[in-house]
C-alpha atoms as a PDB file:
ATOM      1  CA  UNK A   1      86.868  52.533  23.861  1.00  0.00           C
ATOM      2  CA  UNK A   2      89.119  54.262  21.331  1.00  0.00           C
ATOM      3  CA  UNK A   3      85.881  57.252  21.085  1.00  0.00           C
ATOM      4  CA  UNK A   4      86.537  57.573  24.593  1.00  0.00           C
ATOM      5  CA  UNK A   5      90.119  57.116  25.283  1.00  0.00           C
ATOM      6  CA  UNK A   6      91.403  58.207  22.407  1.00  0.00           C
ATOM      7  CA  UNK A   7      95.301  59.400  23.688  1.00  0.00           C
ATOM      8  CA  UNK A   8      95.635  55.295  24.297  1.00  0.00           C
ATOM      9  CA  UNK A   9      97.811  53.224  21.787  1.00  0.00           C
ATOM     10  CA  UNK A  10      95.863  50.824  19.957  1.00  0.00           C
ATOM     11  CA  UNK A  11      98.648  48.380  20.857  1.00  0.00           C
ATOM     12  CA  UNK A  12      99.736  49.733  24.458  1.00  0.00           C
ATOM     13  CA  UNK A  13      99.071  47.597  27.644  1.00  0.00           C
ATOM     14  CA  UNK A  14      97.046  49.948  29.352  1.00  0.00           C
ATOM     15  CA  UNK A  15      94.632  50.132  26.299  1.00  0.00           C
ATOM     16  CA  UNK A  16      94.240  46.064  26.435  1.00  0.00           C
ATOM     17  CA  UNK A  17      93.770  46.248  30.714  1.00  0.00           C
ATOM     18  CA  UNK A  18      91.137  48.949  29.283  1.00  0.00           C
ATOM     19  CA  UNK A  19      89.376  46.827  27.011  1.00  0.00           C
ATOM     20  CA  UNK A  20      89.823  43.295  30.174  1.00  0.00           C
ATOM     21  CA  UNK A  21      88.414  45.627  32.494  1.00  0.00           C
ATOM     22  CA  UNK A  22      85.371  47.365  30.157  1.00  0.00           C
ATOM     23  CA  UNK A  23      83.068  44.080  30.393  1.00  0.00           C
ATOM     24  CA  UNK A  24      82.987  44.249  34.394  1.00  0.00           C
ATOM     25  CA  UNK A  25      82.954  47.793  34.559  1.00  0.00           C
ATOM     26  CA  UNK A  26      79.590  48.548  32.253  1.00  0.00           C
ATOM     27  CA  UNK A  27      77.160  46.623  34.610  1.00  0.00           C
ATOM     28  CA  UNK A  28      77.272  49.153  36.907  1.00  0.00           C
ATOM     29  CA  UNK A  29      75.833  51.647  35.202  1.00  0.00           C
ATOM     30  CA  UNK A  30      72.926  49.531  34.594  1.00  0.00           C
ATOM     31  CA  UNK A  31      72.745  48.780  37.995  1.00  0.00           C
ATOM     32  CA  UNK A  32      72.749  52.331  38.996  1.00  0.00           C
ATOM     33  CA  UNK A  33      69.967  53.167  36.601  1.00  0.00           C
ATOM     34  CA  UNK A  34      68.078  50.433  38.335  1.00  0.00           C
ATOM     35  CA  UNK A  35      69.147  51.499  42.173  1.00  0.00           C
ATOM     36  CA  UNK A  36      68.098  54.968  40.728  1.00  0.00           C
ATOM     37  CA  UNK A  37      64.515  53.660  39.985  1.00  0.00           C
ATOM     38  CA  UNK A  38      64.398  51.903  43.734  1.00  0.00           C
ATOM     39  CA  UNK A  39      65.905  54.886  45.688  1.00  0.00           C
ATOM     40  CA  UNK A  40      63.355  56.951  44.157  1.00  0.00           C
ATOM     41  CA  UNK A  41      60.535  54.629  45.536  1.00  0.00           C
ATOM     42  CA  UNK A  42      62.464  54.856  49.038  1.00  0.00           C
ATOM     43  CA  UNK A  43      62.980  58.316  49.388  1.00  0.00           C
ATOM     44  CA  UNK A  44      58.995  59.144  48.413  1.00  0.00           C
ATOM     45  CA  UNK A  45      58.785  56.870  51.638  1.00  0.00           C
ATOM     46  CA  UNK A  46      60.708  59.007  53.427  1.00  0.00           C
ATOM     47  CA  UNK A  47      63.526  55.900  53.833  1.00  0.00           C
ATOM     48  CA  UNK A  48      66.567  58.617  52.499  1.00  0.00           C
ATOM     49  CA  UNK A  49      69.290  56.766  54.773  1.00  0.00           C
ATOM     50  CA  UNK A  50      69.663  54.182  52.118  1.00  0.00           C
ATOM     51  CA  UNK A  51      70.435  56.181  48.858  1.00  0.00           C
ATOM     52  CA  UNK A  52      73.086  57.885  50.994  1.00  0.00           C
ATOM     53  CA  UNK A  53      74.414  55.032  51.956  1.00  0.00           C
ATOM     54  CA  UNK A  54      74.429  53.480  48.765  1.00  0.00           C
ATOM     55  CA  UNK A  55      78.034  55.233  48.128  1.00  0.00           C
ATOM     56  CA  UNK A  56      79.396  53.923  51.285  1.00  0.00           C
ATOM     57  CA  UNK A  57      79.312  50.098  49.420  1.00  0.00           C
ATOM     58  CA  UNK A  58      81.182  51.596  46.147  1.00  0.00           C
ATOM     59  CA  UNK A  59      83.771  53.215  48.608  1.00  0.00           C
ATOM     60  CA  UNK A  60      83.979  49.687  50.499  1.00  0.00           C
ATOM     61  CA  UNK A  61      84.678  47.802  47.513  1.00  0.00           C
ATOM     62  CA  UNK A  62      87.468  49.839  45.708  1.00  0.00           C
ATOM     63  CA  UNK A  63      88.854  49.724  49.111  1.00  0.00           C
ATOM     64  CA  UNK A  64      88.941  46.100  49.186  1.00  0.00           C
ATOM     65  CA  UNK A  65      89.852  45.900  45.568  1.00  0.00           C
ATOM     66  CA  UNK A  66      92.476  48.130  45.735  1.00  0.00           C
ATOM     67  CA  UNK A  67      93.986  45.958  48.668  1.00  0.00           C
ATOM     68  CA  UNK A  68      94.167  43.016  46.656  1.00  0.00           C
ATOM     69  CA  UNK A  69      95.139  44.700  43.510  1.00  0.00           C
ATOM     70  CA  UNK A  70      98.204  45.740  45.411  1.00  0.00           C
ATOM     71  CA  UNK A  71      99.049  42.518  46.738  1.00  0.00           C
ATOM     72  CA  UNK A  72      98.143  40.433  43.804  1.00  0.00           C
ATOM     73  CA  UNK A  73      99.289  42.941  41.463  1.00  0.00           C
ATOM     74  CA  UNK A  74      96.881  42.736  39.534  1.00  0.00           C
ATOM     75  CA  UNK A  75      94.395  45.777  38.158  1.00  0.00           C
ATOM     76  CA  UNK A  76      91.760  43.298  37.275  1.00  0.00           C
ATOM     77  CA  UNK A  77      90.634  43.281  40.994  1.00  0.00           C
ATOM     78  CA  UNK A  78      89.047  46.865  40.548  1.00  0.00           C
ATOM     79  CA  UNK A  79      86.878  45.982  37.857  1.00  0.00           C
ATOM     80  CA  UNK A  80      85.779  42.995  40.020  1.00  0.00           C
ATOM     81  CA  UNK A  81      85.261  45.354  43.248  1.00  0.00           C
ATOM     82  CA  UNK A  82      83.328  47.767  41.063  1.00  0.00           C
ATOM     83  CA  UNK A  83      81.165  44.826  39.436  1.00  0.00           C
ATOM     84  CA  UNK A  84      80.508  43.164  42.813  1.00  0.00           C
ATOM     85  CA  UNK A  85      79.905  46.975  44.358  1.00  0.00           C
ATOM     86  CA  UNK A  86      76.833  47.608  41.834  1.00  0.00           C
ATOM     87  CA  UNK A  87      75.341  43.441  42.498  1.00  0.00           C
ATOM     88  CA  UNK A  88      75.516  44.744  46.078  1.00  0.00           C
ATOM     89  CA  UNK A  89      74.305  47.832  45.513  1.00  0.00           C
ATOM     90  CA  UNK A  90      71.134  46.702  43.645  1.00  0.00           C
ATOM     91  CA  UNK A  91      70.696  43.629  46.231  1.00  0.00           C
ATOM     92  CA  UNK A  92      70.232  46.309  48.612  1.00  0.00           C
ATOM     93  CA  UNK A  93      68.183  48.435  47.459  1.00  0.00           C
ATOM     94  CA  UNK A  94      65.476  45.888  46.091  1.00  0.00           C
ATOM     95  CA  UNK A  95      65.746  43.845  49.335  1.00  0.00           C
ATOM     96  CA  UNK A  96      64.499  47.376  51.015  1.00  0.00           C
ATOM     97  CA  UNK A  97      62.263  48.099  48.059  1.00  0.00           C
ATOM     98  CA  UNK A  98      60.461  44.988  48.696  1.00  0.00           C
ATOM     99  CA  UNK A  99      60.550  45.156  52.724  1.00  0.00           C
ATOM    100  CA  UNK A 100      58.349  48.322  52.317  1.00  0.00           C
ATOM    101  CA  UNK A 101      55.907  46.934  49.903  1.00  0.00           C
ATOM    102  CA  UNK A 102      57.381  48.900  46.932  1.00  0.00           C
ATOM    103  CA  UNK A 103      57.145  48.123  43.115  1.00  0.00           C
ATOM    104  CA  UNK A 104      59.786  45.365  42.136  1.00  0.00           C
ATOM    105  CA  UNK A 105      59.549  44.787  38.538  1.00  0.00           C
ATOM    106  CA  UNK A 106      58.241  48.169  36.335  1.00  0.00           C
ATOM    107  CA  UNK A 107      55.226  48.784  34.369  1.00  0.00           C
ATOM    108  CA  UNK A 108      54.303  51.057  31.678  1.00  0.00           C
ATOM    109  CA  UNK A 109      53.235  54.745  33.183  1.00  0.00           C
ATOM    110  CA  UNK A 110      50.038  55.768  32.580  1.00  0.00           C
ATOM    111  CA  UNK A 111      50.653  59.478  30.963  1.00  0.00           C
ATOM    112  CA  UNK A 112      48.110  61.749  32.442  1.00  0.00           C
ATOM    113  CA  UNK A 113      48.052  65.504  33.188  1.00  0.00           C
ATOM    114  CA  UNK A 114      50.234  65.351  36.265  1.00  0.00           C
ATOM    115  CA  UNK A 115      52.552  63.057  34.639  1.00  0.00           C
ATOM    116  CA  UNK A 116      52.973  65.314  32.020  1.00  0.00           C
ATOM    117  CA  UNK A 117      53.444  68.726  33.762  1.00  0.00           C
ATOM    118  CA  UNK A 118      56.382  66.624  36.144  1.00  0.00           C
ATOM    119  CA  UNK A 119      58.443  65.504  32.636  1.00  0.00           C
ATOM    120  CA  UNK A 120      57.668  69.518  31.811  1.00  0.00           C
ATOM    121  CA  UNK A 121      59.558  69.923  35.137  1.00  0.00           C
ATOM    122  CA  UNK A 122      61.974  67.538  35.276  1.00  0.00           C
ATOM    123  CA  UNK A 123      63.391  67.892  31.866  1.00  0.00           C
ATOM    124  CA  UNK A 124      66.460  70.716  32.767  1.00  0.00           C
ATOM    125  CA  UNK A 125      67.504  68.655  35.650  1.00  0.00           C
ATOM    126  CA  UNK A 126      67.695  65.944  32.992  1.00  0.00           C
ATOM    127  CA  UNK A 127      69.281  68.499  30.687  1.00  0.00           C
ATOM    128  CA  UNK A 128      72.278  69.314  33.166  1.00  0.00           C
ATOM    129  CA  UNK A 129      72.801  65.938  34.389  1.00  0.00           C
ATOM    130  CA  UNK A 130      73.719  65.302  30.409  1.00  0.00           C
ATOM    131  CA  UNK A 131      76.098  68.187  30.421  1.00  0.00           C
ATOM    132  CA  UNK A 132      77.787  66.623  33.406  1.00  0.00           C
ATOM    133  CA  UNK A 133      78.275  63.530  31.697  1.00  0.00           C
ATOM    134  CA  UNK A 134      79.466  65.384  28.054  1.00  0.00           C
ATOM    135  CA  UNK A 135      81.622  67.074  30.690  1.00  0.00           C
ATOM    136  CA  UNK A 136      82.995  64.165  31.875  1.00  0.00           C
ATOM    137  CA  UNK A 137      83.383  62.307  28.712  1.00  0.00           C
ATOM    138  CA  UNK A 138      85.149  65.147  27.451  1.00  0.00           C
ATOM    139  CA  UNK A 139      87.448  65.203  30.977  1.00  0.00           C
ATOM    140  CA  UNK A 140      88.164  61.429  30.095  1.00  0.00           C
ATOM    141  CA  UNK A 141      89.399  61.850  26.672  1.00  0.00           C
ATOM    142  CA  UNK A 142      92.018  64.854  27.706  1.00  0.00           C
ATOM    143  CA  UNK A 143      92.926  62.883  30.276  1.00  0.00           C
ATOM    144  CA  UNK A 144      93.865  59.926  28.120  1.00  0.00           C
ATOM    145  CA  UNK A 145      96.626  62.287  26.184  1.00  0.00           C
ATOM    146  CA  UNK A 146      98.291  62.392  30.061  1.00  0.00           C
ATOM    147  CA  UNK A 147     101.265  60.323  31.024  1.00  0.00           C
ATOM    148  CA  UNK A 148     100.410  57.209  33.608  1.00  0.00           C
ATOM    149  CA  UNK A 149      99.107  58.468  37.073  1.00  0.00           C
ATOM    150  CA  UNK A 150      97.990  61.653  35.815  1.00  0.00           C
ATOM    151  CA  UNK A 151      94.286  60.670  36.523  1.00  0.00           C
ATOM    152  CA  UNK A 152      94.989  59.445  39.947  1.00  0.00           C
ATOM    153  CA  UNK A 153      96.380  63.069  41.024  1.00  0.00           C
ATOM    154  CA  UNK A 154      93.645  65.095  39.145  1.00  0.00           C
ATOM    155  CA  UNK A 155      90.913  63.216  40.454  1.00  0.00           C
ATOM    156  CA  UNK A 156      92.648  63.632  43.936  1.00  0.00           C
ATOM    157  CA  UNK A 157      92.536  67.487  43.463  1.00  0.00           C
ATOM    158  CA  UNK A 158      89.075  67.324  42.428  1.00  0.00           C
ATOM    159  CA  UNK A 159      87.801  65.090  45.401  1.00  0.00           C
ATOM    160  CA  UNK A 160      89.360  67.878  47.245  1.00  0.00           C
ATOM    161  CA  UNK A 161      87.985  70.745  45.532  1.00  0.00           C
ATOM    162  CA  UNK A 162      84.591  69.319  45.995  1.00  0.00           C
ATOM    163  CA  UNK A 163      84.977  68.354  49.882  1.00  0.00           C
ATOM    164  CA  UNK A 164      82.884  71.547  50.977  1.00  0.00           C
ATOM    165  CA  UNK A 165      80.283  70.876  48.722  1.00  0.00           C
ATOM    166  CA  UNK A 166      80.286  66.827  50.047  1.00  0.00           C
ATOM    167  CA  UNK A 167      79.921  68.453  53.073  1.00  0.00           C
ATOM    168  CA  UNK A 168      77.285  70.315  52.737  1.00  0.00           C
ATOM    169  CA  UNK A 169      75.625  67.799  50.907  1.00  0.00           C
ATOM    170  CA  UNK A 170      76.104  65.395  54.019  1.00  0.00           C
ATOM    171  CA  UNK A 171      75.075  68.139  56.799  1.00  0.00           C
ATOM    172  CA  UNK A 172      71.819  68.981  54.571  1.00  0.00           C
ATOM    173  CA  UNK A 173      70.957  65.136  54.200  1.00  0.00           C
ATOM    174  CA  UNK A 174      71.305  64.832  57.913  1.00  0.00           C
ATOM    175  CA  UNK A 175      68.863  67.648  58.572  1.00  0.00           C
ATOM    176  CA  UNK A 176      66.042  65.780  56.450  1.00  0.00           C
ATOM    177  CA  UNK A 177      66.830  62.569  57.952  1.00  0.00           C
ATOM    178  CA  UNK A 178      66.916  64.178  61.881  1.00  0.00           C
ATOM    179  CA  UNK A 179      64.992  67.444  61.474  1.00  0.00           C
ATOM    180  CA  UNK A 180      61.773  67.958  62.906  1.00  0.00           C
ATOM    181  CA  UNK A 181      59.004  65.558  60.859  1.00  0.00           C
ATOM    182  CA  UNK A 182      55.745  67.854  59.494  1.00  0.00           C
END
């Protein structure tokens, strides 16, 4: 945590609600690698409604969270909402996984030609999805040289900066999911 938030004291309070919150925070990227591996299945099925809606449950949560971090007052609820978001999350997606008949529990790939020429291809979208996250490592560890509430009003600004792009994002999805079937 200090490699990542490195503008927190090592003896301030919001570097020890850090380190509470850490432990039911991490699952979820593990459950979003895993979701990742069952949306993949869904959307070769054509199923695409459930990998959008995926973020939806997140949203849900934090909501929830946030309501009873308020009237509790206490933080801990939003690393509980986030924790309980990626169970949910996962619950989902294997509970539709396994309603169409897809793979639950996964093997070893067999590495043929095809297989090969598809990690040729997919290796710069692999490439830029790691400079997003460098990017956003690096956004974090400005960020923690900020006074409190800084993040809350920079991520605000960049929710809003990015609301055309959601958008479009949401308009396009809606064409594959309602557009004309080949």
């Amino acid at each position: 945590l200090t490699v990542y938030a490195y503008g927190l004291q090592d003896a301030s309070s919001q570097f020890y609600t850090a380190i509470k919150m850490l432990p039911w925070v991490f699952p979820y990227l593990a459950s979003m690698v895993c979701c990742g591996f069952y949306t993949a299945q869904l959307n070769i099925q054509s199923r695409y409604i459930t990998s959008s809606a995926l973020p939806m449950l997140l949203n849900l949560f934090l909501i929830i969270g946030g309501y009873y971090a308020y009237v509790t007052h206490d933080i801990m609820m939003l690393a509980y909402a986030v924790f309980i978001a990626g169970v949910s999350q996962l619950l989902v997606c294997i509970g539709m996984t396994w309603y169409l008949g897809g793979v639950i529990f996964p093997g070893l790939p067999l590495i043929d030609s095809d297989m090969t020429n598809l990690i040729r291809q997919v290796l710069s979208a692999f490439a830029a999805q790691g400079v997003t996250y460098l990017s956003s490592m690096f956004d974090l560890f400005l960020i923690s040289f900020l006074s409190a509430g800084s993040m809350s009003w920079l991520y605000y600004a960049e929710r809003l900066a990015l609301l055309p792009q959601d958008l479009k994002q949401a308009q396009l999805r809606l064409a594959n999911y309602f557009g004309p079937n080949p």
